[in-house]
PDB file of N, CA and C in Angstrom:
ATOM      1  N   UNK A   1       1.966   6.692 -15.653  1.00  0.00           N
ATOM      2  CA  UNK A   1       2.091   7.910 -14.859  1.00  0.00           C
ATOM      3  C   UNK A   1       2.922   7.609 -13.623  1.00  0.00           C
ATOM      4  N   UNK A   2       3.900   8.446 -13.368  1.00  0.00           N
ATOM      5  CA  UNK A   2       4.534   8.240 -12.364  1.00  0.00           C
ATOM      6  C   UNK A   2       4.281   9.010 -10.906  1.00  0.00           C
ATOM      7  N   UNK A   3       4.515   8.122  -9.838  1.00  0.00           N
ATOM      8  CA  UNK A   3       3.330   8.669  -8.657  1.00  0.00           C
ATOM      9  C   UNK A   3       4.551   9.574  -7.447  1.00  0.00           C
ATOM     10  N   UNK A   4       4.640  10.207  -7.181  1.00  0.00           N
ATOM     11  CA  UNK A   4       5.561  10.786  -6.221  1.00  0.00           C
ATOM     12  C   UNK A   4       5.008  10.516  -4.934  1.00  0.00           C
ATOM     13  N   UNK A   5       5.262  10.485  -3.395  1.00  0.00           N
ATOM     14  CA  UNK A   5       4.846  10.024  -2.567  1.00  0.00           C
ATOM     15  C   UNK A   5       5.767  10.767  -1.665  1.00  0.00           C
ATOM     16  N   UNK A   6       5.479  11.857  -0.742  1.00  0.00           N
ATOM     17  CA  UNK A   6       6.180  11.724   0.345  1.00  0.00           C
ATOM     18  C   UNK A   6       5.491  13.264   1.113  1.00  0.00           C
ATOM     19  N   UNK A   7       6.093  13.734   1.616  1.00  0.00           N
ATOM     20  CA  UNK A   7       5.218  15.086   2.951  1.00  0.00           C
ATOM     21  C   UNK A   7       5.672  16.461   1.940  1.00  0.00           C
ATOM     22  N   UNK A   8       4.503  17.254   1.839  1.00  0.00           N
ATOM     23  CA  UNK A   8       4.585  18.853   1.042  1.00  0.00           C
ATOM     24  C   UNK A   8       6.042  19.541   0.988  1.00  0.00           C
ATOM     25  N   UNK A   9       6.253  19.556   2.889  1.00  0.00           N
ATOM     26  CA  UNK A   9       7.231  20.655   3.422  1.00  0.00           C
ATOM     27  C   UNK A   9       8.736  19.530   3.417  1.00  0.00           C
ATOM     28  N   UNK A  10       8.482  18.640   3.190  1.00  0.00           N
ATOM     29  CA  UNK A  10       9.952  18.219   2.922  1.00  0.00           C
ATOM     30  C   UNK A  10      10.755  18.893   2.117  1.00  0.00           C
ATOM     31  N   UNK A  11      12.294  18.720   2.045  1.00  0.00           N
ATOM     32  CA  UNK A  11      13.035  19.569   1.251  1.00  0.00           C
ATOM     33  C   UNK A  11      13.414  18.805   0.427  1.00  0.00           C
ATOM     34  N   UNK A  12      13.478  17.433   0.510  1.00  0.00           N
ATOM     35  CA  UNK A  12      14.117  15.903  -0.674  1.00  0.00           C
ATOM     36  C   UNK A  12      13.219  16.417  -1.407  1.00  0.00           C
ATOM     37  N   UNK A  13      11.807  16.407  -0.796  1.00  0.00           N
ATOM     38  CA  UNK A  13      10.967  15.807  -2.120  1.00  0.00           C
ATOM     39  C   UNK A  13      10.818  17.321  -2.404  1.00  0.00           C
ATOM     40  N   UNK A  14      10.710  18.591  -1.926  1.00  0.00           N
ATOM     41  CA  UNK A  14      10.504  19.595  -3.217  1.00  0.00           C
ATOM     42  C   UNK A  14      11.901  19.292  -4.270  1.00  0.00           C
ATOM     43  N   UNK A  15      12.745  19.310  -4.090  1.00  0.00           N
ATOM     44  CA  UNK A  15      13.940  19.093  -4.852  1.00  0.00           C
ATOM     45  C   UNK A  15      13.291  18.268  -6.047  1.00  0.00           C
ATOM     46  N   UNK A  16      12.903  16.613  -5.353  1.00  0.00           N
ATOM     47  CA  UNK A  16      12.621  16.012  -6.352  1.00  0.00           C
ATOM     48  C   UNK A  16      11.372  16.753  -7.556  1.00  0.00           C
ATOM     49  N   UNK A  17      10.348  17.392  -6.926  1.00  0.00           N
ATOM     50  CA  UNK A  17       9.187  17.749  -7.589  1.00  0.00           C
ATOM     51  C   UNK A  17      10.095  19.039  -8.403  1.00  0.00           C
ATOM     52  N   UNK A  18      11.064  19.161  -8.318  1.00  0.00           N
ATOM     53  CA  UNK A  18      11.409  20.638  -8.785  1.00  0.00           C
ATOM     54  C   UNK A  18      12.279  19.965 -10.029  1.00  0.00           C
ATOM     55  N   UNK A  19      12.915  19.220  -9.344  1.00  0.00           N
ATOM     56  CA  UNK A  19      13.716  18.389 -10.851  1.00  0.00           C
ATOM     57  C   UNK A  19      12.538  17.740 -11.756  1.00  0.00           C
ATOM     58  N   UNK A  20      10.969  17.228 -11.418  1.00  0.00           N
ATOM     59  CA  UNK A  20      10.996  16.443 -12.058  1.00  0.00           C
ATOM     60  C   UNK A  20       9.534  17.513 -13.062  1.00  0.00           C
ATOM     61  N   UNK A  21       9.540  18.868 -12.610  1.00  0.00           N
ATOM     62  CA  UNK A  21       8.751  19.682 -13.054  1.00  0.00           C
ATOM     63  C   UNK A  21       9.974  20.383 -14.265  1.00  0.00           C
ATOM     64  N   UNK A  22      11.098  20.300 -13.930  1.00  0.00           N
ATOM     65  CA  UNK A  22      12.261  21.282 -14.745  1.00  0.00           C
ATOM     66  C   UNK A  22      12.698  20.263 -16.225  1.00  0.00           C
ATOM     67  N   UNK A  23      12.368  19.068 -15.992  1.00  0.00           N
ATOM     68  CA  UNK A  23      12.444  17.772 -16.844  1.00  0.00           C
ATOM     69  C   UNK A  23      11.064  17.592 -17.527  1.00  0.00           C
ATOM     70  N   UNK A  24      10.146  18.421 -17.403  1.00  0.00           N
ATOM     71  CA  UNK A  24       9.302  17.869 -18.214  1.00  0.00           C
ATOM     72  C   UNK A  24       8.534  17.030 -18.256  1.00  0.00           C
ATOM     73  N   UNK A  25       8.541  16.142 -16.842  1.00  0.00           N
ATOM     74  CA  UNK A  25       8.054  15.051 -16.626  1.00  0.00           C
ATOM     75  C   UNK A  25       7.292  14.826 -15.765  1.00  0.00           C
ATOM     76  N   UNK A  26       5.265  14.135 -16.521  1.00  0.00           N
ATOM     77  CA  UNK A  26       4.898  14.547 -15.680  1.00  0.00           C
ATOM     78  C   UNK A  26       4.649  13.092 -14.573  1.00  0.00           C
ATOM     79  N   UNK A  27       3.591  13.301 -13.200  1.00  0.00           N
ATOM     80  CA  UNK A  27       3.626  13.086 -12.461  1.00  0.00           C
ATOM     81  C   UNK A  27       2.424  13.369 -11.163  1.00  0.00           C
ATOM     82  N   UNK A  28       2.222  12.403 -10.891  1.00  0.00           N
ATOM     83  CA  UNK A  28       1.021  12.776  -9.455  1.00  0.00           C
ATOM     84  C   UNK A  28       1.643  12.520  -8.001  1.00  0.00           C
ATOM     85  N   UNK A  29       1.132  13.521  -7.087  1.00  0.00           N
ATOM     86  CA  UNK A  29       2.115  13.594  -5.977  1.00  0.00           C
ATOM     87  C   UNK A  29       1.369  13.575  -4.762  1.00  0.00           C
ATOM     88  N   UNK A  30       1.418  12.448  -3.861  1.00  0.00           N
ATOM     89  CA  UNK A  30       0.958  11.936  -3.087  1.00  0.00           C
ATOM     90  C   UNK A  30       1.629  12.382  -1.985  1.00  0.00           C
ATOM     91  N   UNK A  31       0.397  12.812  -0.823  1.00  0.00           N
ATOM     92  CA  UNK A  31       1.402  13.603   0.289  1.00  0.00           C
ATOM     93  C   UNK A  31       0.762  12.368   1.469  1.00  0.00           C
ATOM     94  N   UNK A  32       1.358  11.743   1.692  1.00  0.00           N
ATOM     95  CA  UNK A  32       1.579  10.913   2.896  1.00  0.00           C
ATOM     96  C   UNK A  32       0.615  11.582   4.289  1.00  0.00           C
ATOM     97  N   UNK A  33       0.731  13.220   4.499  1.00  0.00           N
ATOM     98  CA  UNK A  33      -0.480  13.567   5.647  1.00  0.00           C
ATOM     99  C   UNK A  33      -1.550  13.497   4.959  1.00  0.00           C
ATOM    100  N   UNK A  34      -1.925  14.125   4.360  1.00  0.00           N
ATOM    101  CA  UNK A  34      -3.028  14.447   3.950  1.00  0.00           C
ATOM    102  C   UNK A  34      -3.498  13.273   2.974  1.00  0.00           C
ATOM    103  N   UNK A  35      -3.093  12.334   1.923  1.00  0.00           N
ATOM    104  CA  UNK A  35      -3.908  11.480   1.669  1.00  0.00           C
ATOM    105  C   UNK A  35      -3.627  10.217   2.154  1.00  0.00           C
ATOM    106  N   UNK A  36      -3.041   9.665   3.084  1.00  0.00           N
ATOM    107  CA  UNK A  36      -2.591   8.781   3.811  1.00  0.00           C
ATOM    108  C   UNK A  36      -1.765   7.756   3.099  1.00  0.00           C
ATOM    109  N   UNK A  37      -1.643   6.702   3.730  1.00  0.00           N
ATOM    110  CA  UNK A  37      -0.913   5.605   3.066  1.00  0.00           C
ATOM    111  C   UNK A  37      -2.097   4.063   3.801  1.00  0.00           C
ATOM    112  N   UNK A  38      -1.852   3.132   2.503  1.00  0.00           N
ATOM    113  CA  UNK A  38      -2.379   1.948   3.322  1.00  0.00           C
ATOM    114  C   UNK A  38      -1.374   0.686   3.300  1.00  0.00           C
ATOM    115  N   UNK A  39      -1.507  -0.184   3.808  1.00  0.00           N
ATOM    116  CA  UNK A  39      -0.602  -1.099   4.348  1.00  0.00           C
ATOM    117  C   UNK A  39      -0.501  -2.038   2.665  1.00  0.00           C
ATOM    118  N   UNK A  40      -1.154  -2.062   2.094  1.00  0.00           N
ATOM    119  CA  UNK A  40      -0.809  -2.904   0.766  1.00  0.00           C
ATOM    120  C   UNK A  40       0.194  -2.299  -0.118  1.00  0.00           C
ATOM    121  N   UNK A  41       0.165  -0.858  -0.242  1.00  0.00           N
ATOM    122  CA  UNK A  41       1.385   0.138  -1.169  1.00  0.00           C
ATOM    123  C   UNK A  41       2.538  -0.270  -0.078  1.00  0.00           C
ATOM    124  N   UNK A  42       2.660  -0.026   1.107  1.00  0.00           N
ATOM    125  CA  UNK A  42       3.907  -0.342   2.045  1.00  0.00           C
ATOM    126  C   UNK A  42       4.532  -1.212   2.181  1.00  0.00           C
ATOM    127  N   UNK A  43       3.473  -2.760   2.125  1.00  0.00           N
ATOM    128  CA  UNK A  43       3.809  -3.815   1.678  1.00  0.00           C
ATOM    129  C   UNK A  43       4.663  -4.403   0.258  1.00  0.00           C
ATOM    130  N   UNK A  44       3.875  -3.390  -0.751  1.00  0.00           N
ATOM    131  CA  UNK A  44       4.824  -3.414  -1.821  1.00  0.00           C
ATOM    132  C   UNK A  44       6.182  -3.192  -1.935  1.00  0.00           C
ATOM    133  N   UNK A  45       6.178  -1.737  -1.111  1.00  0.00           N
ATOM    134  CA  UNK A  45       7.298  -0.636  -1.282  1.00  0.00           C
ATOM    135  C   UNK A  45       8.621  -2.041  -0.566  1.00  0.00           C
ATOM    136  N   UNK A  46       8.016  -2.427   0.374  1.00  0.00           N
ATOM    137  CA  UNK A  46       8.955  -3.022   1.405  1.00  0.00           C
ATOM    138  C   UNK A  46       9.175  -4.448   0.498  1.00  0.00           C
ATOM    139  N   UNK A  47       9.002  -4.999  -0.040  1.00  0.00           N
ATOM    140  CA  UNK A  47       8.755  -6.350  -1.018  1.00  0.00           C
ATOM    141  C   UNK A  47      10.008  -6.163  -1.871  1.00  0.00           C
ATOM    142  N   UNK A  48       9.805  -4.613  -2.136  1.00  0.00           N
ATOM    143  CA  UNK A  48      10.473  -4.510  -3.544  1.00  0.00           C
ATOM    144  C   UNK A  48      12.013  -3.946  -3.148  1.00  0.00           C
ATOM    145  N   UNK A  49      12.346  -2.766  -1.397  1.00  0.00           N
ATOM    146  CA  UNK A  49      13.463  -2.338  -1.399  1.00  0.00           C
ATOM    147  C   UNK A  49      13.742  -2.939  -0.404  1.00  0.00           C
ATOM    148  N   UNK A  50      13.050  -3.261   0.652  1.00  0.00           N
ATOM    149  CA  UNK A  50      13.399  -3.732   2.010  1.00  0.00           C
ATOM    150  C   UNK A  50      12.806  -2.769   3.348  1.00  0.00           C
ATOM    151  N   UNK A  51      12.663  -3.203   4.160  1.00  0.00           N
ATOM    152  CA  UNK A  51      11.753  -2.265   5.522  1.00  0.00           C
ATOM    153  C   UNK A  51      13.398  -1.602   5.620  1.00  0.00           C
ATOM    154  N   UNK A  52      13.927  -1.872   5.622  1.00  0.00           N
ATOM    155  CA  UNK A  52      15.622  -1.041   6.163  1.00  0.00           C
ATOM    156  C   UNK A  52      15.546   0.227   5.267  1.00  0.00           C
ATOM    157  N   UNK A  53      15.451  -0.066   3.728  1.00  0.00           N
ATOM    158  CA  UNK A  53      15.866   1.042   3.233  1.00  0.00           C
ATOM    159  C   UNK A  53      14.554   2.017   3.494  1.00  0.00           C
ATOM    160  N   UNK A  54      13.606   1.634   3.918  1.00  0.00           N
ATOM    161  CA  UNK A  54      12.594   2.772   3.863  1.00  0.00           C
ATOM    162  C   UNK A  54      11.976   3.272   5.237  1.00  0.00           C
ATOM    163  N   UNK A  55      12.835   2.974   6.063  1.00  0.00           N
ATOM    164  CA  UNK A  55      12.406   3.126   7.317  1.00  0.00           C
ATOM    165  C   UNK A  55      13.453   4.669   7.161  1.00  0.00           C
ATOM    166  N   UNK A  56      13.179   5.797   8.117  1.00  0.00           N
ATOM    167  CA  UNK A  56      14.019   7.092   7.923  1.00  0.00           C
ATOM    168  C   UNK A  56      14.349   6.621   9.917  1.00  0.00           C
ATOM    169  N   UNK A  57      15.801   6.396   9.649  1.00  0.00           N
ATOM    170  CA  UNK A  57      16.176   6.551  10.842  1.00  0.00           C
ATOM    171  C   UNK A  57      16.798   7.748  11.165  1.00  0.00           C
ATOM    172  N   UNK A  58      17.155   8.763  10.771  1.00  0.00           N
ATOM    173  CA  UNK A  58      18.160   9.890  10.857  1.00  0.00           C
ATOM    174  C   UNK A  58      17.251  11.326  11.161  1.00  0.00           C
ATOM    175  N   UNK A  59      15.873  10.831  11.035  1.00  0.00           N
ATOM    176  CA  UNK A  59      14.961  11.957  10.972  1.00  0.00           C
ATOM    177  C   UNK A  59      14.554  12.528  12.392  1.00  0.00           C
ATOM    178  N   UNK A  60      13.906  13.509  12.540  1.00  0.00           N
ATOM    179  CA  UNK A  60      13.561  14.077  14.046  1.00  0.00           C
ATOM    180  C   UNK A  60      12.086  12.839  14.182  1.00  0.00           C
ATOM    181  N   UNK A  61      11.194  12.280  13.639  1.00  0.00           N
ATOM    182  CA  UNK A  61      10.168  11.742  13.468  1.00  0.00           C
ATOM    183  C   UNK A  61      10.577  10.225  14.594  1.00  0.00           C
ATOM    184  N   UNK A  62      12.055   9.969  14.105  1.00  0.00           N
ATOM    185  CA  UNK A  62      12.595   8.673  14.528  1.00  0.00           C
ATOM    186  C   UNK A  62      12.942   8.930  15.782  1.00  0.00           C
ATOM    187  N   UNK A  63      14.233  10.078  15.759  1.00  0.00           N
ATOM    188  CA  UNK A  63      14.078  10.372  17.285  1.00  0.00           C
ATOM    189  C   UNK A  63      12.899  10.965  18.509  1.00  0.00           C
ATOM    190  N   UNK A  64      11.993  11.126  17.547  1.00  0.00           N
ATOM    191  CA  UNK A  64      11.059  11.209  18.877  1.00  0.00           C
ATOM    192  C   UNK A  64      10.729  10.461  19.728  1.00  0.00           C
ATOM    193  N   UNK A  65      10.443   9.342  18.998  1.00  0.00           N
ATOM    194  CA  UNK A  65       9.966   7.934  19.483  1.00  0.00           C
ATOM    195  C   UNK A  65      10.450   7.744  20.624  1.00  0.00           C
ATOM    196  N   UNK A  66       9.576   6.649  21.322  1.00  0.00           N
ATOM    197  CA  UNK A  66      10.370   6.262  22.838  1.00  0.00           C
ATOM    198  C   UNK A  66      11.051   5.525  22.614  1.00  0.00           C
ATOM    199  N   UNK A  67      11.955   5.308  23.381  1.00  0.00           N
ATOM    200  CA  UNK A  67      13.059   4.352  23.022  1.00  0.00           C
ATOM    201  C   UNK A  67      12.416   2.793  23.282  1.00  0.00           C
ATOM    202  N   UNK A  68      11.479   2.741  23.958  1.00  0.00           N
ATOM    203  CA  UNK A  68      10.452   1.093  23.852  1.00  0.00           C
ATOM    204  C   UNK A  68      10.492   0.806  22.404  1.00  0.00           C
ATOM    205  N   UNK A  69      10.161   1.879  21.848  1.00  0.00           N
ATOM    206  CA  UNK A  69       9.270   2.255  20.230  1.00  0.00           C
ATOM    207  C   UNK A  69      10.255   1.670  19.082  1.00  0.00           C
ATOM    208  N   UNK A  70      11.640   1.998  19.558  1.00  0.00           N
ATOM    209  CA  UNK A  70      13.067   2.315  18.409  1.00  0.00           C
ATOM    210  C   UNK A  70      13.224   0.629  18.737  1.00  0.00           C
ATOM    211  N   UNK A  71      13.516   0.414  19.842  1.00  0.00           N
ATOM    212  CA  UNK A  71      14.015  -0.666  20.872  1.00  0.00           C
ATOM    213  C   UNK A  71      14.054  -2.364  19.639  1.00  0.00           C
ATOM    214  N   UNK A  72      14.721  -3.082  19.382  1.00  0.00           N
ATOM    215  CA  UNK A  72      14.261  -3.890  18.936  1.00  0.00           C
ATOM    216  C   UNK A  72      13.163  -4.138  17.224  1.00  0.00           C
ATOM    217  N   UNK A  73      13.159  -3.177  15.975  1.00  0.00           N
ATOM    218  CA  UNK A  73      12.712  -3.073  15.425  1.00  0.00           C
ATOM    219  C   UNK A  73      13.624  -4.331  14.310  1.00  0.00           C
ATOM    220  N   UNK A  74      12.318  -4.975  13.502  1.00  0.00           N
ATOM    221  CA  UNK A  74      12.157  -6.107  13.054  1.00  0.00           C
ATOM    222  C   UNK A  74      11.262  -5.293  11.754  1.00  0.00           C
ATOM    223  N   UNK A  75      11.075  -5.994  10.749  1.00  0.00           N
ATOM    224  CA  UNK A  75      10.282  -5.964   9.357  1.00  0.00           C
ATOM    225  C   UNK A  75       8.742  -5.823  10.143  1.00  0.00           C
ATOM    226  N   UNK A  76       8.197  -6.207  10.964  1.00  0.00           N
ATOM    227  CA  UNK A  76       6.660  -6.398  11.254  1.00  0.00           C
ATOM    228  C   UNK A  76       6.373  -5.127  12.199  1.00  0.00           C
ATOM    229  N   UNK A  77       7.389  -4.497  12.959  1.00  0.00           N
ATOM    230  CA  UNK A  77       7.624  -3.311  13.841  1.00  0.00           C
ATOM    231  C   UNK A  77       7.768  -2.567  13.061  1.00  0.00           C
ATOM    232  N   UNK A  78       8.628  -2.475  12.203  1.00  0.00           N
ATOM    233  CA  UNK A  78       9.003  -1.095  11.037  1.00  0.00           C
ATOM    234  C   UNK A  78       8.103  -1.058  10.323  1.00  0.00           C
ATOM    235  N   UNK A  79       6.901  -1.980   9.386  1.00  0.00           N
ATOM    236  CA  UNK A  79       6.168  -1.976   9.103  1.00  0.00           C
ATOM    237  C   UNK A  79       4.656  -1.351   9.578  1.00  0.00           C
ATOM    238  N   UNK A  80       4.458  -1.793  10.874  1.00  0.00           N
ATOM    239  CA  UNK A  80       3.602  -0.922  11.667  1.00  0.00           C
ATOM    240  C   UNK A  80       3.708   1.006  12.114  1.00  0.00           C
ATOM    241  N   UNK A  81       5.374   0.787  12.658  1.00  0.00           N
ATOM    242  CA  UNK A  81       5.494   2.014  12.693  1.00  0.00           C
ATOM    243  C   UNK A  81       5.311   3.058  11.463  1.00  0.00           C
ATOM    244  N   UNK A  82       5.903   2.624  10.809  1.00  0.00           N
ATOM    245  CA  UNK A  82       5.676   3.555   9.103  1.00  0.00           C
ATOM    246  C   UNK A  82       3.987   3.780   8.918  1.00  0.00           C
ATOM    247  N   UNK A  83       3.012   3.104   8.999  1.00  0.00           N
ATOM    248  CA  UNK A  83       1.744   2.788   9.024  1.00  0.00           C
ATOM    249  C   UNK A  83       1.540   3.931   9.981  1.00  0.00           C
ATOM    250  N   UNK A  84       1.551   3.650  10.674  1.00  0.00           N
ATOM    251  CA  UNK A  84       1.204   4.942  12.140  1.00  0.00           C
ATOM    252  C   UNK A  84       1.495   6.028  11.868  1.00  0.00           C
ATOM    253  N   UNK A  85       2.393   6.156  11.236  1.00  0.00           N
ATOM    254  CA  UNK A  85       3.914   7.826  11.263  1.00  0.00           C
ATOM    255  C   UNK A  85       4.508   7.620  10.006  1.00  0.00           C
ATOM    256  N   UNK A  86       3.580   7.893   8.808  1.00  0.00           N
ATOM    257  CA  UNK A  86       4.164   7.851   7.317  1.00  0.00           C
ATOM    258  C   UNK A  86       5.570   8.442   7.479  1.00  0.00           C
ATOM    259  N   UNK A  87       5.546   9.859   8.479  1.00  0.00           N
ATOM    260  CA  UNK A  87       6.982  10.765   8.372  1.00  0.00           C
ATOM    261  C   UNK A  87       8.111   9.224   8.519  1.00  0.00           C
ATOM    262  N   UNK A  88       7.911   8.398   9.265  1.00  0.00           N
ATOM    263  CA  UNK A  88       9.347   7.928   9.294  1.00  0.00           C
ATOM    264  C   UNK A  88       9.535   6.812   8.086  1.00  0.00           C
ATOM    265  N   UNK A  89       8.780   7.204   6.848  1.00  0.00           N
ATOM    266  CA  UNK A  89       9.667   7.200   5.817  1.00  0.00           C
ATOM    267  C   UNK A  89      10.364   7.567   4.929  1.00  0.00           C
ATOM    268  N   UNK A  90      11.697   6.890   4.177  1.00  0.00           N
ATOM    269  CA  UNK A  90      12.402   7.911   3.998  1.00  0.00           C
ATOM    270  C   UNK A  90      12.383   8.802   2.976  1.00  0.00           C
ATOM    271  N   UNK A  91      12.455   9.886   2.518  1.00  0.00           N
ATOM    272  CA  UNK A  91      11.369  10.427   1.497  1.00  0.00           C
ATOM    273  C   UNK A  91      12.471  11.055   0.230  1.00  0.00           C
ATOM    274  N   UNK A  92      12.069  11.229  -0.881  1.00  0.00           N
ATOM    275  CA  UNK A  92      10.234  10.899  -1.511  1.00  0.00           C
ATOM    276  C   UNK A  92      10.896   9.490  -1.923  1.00  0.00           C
ATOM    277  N   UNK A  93       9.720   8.700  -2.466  1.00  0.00           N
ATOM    278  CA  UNK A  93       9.034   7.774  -2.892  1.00  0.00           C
ATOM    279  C   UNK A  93       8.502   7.754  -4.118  1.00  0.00           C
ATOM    280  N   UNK A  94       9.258   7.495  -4.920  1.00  0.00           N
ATOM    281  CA  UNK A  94       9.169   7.304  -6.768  1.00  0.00           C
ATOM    282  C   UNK A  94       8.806   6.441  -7.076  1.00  0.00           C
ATOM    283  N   UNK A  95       7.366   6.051  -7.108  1.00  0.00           N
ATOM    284  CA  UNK A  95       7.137   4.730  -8.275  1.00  0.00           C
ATOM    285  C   UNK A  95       6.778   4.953  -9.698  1.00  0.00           C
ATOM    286  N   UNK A  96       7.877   4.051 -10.296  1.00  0.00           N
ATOM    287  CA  UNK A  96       7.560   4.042 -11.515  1.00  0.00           C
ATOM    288  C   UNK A  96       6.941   3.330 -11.985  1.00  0.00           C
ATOM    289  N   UNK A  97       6.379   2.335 -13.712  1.00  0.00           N
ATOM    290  CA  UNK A  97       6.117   1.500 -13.950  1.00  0.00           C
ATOM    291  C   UNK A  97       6.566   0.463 -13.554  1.00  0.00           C
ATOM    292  N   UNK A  98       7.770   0.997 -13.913  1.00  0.00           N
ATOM    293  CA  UNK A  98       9.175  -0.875 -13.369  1.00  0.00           C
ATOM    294  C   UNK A  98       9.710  -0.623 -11.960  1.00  0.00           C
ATOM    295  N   UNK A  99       9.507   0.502 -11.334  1.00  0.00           N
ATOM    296  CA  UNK A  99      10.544   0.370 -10.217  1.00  0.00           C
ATOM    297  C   UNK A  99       9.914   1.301  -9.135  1.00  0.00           C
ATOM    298  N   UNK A 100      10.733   1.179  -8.203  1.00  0.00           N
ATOM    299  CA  UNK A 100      10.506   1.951  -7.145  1.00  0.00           C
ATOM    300  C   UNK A 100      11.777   2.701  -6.809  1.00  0.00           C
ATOM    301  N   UNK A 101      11.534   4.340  -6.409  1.00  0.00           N
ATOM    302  CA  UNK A 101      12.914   4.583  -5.991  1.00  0.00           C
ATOM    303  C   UNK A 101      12.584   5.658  -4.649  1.00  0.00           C
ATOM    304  N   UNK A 102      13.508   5.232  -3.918  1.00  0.00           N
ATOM    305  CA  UNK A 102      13.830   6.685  -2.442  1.00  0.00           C
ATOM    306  C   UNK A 102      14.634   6.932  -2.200  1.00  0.00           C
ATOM    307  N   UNK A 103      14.543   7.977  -1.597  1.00  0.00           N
ATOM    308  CA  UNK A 103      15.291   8.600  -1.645  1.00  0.00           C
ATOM    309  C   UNK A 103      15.193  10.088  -2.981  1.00  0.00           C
ATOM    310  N   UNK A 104      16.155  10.744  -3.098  1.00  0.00           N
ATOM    311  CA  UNK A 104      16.293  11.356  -4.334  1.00  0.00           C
ATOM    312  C   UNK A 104      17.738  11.792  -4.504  1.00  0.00           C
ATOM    313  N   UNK A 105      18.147  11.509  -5.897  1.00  0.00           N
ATOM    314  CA  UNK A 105      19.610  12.336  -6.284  1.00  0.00           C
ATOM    315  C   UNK A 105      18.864  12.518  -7.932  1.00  0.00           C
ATOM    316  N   UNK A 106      19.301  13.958  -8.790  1.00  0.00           N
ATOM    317  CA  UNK A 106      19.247  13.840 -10.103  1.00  0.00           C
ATOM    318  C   UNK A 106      19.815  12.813 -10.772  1.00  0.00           C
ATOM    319  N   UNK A 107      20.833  12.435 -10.101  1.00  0.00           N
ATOM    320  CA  UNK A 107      21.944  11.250 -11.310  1.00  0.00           C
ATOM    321  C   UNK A 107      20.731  10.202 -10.946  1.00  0.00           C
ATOM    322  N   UNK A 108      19.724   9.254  -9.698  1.00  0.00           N
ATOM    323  CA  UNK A 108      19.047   8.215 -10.142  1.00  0.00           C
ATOM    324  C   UNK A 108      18.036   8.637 -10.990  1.00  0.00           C
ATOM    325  N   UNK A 109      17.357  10.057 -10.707  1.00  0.00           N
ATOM    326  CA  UNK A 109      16.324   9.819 -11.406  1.00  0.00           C
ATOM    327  C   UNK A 109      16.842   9.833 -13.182  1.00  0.00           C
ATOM    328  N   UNK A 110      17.389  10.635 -13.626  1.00  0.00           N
ATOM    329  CA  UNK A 110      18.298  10.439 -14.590  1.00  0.00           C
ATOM    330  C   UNK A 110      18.401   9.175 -15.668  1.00  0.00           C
ATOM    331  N   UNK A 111      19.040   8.366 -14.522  1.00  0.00           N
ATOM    332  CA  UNK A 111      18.940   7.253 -15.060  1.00  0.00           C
ATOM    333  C   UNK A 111      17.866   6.184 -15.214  1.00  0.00           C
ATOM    334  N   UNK A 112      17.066   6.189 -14.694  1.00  0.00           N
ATOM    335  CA  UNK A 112      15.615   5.835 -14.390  1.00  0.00           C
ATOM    336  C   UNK A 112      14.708   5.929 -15.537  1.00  0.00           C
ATOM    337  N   UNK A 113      14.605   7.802 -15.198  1.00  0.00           N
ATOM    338  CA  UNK A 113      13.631   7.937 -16.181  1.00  0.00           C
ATOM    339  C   UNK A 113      14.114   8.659 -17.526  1.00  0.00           C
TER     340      UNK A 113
END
C-alpha cells in the first residue's frame, strides 16, 4: 500500500491525490497536522533523499522563521525543524515499497508506479 504524506489544503498534494485517485491507484494519506509525524519516518525520509531535498525552502512556513531559525541550517537543524513544523516539508511525500518520492510531477509518478 502506498502511503501519501503531506497537509489537506496543499495544492501539490491535492494534484497528487487527484492523479493518483484518476489512476486507479490506491493509497493511504497521511496529513502531517493532524496525524503528526515522528522522528524515525523523517529519519528515513532523510537517509533515503537527503535533509536538502526535503526541507521546503521556498514556502511561506520557511520564511516565517526568524532568521536565528534559517541562520546556519545543517542535517541535525533541518531535521529538528521539520519535526517542529512538518509544513516545512516539501510536499507530498510518496512512499512506496521501493522508494520514496517528493515532490510531485505525473511523468515521476508515472514512472514509478
Amino acid at each position: 500500500m502506498l502511503t501519501l504524506y503531506g497537509i489537506k489544503n496543499c495544492d501539490t498534494v491535492k494534484k497528487a491525490r487527484l492523479w493518483l485517485e484518476t489512476q486507479g491507484i490506491a493509497y493511504r494519506f497521511h496529513d502531517f497536522r493532524k496525524d503528526g509525524l515522528d522522528s524515525a519516518l523523517l529519519e528515513h525520509w532523510e537517509a533515503e533523499l537527503g535533509w536538502e531535498a526535503l526541507l521546503n525552502r521556498r514556502g511561506t512556513s520557511w520564511r516565517k522563521l526568524e532568521e536565528s531559525q534559517r541562520a546556519g541550517v545543517d542535517r541535525s537543524k533541518a531535521l529538528a525543524l521539520m519535526l517542529a513544523q512538518p509544513s516545512l516539508i516539501k510536499r507530498p511525500v510518496l512512499a512506496t515499497p521501493t522508494k520514496v518520492l517528493v515532490g510531485f510531477t505525473a511523468e515521476d509518478y508515472a514512472n514509478e508506479l
